[in-house]
Protein backbone atom coordinates (compact mmCIF):
# COMPACT_ATOMS: atom_id res chain seq x y z
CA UNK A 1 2.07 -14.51 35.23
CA UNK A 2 5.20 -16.74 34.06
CA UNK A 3 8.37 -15.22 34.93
CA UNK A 4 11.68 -16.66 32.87
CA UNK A 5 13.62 -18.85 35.45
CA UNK A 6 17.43 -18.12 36.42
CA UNK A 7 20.13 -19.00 34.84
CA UNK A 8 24.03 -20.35 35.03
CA UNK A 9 26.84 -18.67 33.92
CA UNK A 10 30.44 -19.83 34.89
CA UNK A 11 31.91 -17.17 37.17
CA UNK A 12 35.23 -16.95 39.43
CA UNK A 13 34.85 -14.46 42.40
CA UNK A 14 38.55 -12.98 42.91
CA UNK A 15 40.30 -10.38 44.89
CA UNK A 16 43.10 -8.53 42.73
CA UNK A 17 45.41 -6.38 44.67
CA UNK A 18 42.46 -4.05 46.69
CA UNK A 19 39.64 -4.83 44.45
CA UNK A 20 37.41 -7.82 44.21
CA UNK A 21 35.41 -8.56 41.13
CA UNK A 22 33.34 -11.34 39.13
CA UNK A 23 35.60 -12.85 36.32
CA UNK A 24 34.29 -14.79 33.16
CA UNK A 25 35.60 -16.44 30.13
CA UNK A 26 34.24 -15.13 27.12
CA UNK A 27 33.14 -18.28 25.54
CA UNK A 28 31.07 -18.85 28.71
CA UNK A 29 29.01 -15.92 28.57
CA UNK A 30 25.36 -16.19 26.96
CA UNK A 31 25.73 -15.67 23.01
CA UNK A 32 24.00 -12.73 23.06
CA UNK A 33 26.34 -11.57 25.67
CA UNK A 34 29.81 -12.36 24.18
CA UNK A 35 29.82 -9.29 21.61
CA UNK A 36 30.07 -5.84 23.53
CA UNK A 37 26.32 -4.13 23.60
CA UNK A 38 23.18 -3.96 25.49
CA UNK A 39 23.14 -7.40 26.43
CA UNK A 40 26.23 -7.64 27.65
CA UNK A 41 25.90 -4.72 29.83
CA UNK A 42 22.89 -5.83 31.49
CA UNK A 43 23.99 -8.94 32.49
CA UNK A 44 27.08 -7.65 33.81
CA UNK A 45 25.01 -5.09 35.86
CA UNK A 46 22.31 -7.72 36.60
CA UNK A 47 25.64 -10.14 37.79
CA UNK A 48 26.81 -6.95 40.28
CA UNK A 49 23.42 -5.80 41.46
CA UNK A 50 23.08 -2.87 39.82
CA UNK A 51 21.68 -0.03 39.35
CA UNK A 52 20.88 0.07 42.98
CA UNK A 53 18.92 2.98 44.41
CA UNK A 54 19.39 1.97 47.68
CA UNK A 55 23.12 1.93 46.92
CA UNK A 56 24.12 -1.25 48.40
CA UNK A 57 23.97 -4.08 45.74
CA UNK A 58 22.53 -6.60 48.47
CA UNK A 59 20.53 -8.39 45.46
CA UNK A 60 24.32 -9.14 43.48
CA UNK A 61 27.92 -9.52 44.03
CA UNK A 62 28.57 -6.39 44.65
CA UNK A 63 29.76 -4.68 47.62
CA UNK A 64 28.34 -1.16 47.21
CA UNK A 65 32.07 0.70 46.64
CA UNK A 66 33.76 1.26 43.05
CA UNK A 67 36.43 -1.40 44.38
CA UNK A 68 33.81 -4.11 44.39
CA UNK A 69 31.62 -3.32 41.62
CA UNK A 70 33.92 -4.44 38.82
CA UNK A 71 33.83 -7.16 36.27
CA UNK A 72 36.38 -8.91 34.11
CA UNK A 73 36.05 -10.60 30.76
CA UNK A 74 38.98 -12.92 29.13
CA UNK A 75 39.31 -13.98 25.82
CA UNK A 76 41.68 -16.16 23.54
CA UNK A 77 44.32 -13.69 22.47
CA UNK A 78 43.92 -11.09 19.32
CA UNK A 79 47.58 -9.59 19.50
CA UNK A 80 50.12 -11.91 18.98
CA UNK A 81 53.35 -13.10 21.51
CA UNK A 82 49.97 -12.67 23.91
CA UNK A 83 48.35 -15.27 26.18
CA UNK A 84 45.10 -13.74 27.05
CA UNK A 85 42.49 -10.53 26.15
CA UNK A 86 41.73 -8.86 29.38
CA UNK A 87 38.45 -7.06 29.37
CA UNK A 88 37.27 -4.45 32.74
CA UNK A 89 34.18 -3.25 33.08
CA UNK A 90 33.69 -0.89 35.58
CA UNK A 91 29.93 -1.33 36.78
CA UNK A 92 27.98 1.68 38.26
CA UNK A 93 26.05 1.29 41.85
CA UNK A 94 23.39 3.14 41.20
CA UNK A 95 22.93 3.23 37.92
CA UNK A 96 22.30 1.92 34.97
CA UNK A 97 25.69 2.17 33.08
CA UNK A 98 29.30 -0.02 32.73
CA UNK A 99 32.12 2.12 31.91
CA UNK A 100 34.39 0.63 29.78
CA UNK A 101 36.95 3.48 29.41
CA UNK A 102 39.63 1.86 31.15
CA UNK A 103 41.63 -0.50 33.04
CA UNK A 104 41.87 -1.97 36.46
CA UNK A 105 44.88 -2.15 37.86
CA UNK A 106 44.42 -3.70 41.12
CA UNK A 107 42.65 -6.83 39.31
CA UNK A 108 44.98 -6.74 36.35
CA UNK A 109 46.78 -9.09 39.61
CA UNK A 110 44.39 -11.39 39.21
CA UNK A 111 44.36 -12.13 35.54
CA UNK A 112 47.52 -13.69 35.00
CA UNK A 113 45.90 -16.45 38.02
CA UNK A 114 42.82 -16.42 35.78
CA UNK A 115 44.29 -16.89 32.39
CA UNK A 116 46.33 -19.69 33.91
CA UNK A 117 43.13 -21.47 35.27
CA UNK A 118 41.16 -21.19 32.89
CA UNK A 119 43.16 -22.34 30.19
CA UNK A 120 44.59 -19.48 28.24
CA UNK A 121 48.15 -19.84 28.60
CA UNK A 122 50.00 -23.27 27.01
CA UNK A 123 50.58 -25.96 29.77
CA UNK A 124 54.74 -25.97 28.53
CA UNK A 125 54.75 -22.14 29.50
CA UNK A 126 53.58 -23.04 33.01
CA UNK A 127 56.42 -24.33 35.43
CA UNK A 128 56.55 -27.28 37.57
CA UNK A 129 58.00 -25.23 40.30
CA UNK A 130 58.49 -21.21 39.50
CA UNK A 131 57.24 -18.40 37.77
CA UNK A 132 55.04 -18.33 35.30
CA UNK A 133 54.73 -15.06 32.67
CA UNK A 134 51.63 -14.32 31.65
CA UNK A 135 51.43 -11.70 28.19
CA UNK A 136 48.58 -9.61 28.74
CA UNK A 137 46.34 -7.42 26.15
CA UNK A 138 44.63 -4.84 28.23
CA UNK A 139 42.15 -4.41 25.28
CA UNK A 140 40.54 -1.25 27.49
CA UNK A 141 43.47 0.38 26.48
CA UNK A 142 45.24 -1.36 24.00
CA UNK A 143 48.30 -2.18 25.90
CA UNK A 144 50.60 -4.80 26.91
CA UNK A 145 51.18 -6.47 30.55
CA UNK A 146 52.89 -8.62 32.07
CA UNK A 147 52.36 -10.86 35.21
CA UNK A 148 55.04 -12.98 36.82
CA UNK A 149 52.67 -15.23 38.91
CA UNK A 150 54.32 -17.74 41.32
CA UNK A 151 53.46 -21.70 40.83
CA UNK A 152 54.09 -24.17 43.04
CA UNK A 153 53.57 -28.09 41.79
CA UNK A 154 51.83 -26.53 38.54
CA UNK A 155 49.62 -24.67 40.04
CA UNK A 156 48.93 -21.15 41.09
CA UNK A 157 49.89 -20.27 44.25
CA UNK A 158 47.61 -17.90 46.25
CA UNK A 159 48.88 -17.77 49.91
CA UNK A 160 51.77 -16.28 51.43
CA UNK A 161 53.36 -14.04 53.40
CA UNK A 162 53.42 -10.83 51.60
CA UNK A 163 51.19 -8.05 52.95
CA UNK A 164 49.61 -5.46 51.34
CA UNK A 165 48.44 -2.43 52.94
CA UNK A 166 44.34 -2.22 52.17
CA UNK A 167 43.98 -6.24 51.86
CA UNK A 168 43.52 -7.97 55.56
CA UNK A 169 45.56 -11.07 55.19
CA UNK A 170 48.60 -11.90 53.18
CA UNK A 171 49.13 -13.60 50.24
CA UNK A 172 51.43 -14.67 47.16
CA UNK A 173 53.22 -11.55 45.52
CA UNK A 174 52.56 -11.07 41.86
CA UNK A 175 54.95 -8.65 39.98
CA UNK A 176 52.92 -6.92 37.43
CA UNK A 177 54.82 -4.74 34.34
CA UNK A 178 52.66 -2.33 32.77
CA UNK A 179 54.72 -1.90 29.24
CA UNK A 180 54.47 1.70 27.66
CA UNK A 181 51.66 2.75 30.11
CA UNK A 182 50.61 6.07 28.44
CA UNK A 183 46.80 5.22 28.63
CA UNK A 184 45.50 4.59 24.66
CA UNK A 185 46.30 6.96 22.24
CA UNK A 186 48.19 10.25 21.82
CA UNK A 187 50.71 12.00 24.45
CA UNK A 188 51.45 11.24 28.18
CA UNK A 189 50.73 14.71 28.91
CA UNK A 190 48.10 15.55 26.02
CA UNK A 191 47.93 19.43 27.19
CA UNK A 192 51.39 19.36 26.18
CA UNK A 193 52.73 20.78 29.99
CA UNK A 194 53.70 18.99 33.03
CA UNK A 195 51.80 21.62 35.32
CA UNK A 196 48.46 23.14 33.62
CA UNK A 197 46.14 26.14 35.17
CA UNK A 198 43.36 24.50 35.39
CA UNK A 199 39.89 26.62 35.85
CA UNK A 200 37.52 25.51 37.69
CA UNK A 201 34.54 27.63 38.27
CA UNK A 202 33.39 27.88 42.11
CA UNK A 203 36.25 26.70 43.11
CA UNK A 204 38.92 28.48 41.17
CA UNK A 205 42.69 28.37 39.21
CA UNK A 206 44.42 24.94 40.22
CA UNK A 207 47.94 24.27 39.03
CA UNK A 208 47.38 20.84 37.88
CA UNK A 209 49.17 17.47 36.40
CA UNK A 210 47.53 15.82 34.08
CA UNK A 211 48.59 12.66 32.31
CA UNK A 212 47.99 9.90 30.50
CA UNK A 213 49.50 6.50 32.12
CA UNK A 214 48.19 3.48 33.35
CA UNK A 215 44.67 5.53 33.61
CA UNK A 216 44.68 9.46 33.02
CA UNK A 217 44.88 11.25 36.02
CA UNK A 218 44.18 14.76 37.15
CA UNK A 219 46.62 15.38 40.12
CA UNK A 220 46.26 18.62 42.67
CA UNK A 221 47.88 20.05 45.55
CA UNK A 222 46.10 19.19 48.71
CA UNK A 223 46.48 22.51 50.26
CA UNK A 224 45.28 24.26 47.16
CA UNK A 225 42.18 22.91 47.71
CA UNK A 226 41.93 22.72 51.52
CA UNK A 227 43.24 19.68 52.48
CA UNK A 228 46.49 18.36 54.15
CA UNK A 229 46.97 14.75 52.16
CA UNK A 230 46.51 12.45 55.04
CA UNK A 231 42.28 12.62 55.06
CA UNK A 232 40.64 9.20 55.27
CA UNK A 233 37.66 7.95 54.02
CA UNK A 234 35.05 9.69 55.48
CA UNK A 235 37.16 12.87 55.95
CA UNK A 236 35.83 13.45 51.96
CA UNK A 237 32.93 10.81 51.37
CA UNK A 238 31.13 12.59 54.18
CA UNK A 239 31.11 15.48 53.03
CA UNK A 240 28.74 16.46 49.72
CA UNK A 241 30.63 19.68 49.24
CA UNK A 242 33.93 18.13 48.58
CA UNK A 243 32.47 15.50 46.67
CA UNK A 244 30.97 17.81 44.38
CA UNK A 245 34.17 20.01 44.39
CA UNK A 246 36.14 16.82 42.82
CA UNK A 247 33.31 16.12 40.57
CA UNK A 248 33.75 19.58 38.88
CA UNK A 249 37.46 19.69 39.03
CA UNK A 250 37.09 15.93 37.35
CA UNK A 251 34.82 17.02 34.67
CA UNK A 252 36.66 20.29 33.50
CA UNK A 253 40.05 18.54 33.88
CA UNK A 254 38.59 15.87 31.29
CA UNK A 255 37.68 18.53 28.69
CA UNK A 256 41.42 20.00 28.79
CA UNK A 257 42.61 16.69 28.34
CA UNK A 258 40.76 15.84 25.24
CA UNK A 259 38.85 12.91 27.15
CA UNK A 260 35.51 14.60 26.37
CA UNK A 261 33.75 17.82 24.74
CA UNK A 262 31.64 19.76 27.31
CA UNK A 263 31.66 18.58 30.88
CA UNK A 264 27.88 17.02 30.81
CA UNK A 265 29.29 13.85 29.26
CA UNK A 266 31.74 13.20 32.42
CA UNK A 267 28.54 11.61 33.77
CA UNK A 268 28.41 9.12 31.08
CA UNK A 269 32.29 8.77 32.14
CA UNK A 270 32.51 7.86 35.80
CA UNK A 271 35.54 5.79 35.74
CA UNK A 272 38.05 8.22 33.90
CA UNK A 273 39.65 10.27 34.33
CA UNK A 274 40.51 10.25 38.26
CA UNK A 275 41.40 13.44 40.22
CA UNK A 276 44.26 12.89 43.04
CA UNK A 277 45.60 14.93 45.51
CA UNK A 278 49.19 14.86 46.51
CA UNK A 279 51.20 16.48 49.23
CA UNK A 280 54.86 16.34 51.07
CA UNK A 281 55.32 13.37 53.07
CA UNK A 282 53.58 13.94 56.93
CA UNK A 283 52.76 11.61 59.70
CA UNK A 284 49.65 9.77 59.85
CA UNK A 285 47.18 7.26 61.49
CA UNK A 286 45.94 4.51 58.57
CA UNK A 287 42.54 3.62 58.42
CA UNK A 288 43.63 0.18 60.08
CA UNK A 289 44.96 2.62 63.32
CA UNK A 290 48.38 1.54 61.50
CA UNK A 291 51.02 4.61 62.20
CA UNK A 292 52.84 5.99 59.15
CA UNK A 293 55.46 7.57 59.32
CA UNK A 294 56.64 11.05 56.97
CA UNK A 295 60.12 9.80 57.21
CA UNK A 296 58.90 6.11 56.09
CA UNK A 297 57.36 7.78 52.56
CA UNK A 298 57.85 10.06 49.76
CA UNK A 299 54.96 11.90 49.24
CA UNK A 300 50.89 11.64 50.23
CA UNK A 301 48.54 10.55 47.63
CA UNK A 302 44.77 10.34 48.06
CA UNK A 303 42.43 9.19 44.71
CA UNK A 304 38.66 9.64 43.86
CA UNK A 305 37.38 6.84 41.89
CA UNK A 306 33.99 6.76 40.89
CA UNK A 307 33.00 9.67 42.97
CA UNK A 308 34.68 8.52 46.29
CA UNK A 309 37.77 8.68 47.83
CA UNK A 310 39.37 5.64 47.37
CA UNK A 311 40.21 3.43 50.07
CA UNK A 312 43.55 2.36 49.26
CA UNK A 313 44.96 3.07 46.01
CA UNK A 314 43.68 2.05 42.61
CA UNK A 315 46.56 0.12 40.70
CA UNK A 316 46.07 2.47 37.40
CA UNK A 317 46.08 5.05 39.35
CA UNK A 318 49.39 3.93 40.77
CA UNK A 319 50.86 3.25 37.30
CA UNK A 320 50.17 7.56 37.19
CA UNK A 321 51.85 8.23 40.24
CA UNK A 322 55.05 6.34 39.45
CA UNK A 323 55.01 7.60 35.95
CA UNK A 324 54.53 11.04 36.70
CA UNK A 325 56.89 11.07 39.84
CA UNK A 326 59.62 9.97 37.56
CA UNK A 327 59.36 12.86 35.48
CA UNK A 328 61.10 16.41 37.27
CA UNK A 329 58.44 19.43 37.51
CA UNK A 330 55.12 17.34 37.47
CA UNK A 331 53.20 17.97 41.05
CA UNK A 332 53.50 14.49 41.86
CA UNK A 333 57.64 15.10 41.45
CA UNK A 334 57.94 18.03 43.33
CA UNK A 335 55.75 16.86 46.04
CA UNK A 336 58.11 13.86 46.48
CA UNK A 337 61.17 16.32 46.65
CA UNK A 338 61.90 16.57 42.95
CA UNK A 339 64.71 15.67 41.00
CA UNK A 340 65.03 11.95 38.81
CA UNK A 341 63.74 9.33 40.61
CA UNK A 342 63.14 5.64 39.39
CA UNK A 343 60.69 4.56 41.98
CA UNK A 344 58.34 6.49 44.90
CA UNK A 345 56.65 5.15 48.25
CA UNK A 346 53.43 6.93 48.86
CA UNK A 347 51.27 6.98 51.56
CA UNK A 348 47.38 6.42 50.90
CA UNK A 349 44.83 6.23 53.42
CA UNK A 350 44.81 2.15 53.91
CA UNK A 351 48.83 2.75 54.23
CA UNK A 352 51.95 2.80 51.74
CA UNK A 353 52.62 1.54 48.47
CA UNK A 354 56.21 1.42 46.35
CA UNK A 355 56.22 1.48 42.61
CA UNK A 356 58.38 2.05 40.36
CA UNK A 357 58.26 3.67 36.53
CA UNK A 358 61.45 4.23 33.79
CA UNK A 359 60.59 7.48 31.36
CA UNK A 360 62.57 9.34 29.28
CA UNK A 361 62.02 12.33 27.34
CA UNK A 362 62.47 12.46 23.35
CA UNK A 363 62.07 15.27 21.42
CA UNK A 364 61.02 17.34 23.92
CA UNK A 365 58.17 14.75 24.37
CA UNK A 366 58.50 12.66 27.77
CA UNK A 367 57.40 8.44 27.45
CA UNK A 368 57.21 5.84 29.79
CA UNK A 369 59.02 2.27 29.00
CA UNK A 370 57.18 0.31 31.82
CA UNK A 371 55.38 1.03 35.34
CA UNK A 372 56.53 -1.88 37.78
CA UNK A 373 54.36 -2.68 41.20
CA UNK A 374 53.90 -5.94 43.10
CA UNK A 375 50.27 -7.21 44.19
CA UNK A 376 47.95 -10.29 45.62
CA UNK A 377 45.45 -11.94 44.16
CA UNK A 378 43.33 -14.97 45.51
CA UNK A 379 40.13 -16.84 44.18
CA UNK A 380 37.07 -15.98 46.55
CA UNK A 381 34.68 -18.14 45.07
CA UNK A 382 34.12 -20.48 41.54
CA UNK A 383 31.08 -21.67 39.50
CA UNK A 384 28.07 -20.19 38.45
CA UNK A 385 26.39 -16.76 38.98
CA UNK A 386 22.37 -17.50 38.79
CA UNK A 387 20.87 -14.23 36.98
CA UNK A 388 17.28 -13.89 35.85
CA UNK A 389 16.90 -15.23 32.70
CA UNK A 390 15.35 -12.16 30.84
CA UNK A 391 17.82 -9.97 32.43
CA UNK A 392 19.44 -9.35 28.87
């Protein structure tokens, strides 16, 4: 029996901020592949090693967590004053599905680095010696942003000395603006409240934030669901009650938000919305044995992303927490300390992260101008991912 040989398709393996994922230029895709659809999908799931029953991705580039089974696709602009489209595609482990819904913030550090390399933005917009700005059209999302990515004799430069809390070694600093990051269309808070009761059957009435920015989010108090904010990893992912709990509070939090109809279809919808807990600022020991300090942060944050606790913090998910902590009465506010605030350190379970957010309210309805945060990004790997040529 003949079986179709592998193929080539020019890749770039990069980390962005606390996520790693497989990056391509659209034109270098397979034709069937460079239009969104079937084929598309399977390669892209084919590329990752997915679906995986065995959950581990060994036969693909992933690395069996939502952080590292993610893909990026870049295209020549469609918005003008723009350099680059900037496609995510969130792949599933163990199954058979890429969610498109939404963006990635923690790569979103790579792109600029990408776009740059791979010939997307003019050469007399890239310094000798500098910064370069790099527009951005989330097309996930439909939004604009901005990367100021350091060059050094014309060309990106990677290493450095600025440290990251969930990334091992330290790198180049990339400033990334996310401009007016209410996530698509409609309101920041699309209940129309800043605190919601939110019912969740078998496990009960949660007072609950959710919003629209940078990725919606579905935010909690720890304590009203049993936990204290400074759980690690597998402190949740251990534990099939909890992850069920979040699962439920996820998919009735996305009907009240519009995102979807009837809670079945949140399984067709793993990668939004996310559910967060916050809490007031305690001590803690970091997954890294690191000791934070209360006094040293605002508040606690911990995410779920694709059914997990998250490791670090995803950088959409960050976008949320600035925007919402920058607006007085939302959960993430008051468990900072309240009051107007322009920027928030939060501790997550890799460590602490500062952002920063500008909102305003008009006509009783509240709007972000821009989410600000500063990430890493590096190149892993670059050529060609081999695929099975009939995988598409």
């Amino acid at each position: 029996m003949m079986h179709a040989p592998q193929i080539k398709v020019p890749a770039t393996y990069m980390r962005g901020g606390t996520s790693k994922g497989a990056f391509f230029r659209l034109q270098d895709l397979p034709e069937p592949c460079q239009v969104p659809g079937e084929a598309r999908d399977k390669l892209l799931l084919r590329v990752i090693g997915s679906p995986d029953p065995y959950e581990k991705q060994i036969d693909g580039l992933g690395n069996a967590t939502s952080s590292t089974s993610k893909t990026v696709i870049l295209a020549a602009p469609t918005q003008p004053d723009h350099d680059v489209d900037y496609l995510f595609g969130q792949v599933s482990i163990d199954k058979p599905f890429v969610d498109w819904s939404g963006n990635c913030g923690n790569l979103t550090a790579a792109v600029g680095a990408f776009a740059i390399n791979g010939g997307f933005v003019a050469k007399d917009r890239i310094p000798e010696n500098g910064t370069c700005v790099v527009r951005i059209w989330q097309a996930n999302i439909q939004k604009t942003i901005v990367a100021h990515v350091p060059i050094t004799n014309g060309e990106v430069q990677e290493t450095g000395d600025f440290e990251l809390d969930g990334v091992t070694f330290p790198a180049a600093e990339v400033k990334i603006e996310f401009m007016d990051p209410a996530d698509g269309e409609g309101a920041m808070f699309p209940t129309g409240h800043l605190v919601d009761d939110l019912e969740v059957p078998g496990v009960g009435t949660l007072k609950a934030t959710m919003i629209n920015a940078g990725i919606p989010t579905i935010f909690v108090n720890a304590e009203d669901i049993g936990y204290k904010g400074t759980e690690l990893q597998n402190d949740i992912n251990s534990d099939p009650k909890a992850l069920a709990m979040f699962e439920t509070i996820r998919a009735h939090g996305a009907v009240k938000m519009g995102l979807i109809k009837d809670v079945a279809e949140a399984a067709n919808r793993q990668h939004t919305p996310k559910v967060a807990f916050v809490a007031k600022p305690a001590d803690y020991v970091s997954s890294s044995g690191k000791q934070i300090s209360g006094s040293d942060i605002d508040l606690l944050v911990r995410a779920m992303s694709m059914g997990k606790l998250h490791h670090a913090m995803m950088g959409t998910a960050a976008v949320a927490i600035a925007t919402a902590s920058a607006i007085p009465g939302t959960l993430v506010n008051l468990a900072a300390g309240g009051g107007d605030r322009t920027e928030v350190t939060f501790g997550h379970p890799s460590g602490t992260l500062g952002v920063g957010a500008e909102a305003k309210e008009v006509s009783g309805q509240w709007t972000a101008t821009k989410a600000i945060m500063s990430r890493s990004a590096r190149i892993i790997m670059e050529g060609w991912v081999r695929v099975p040529g009939d995988c598409f």
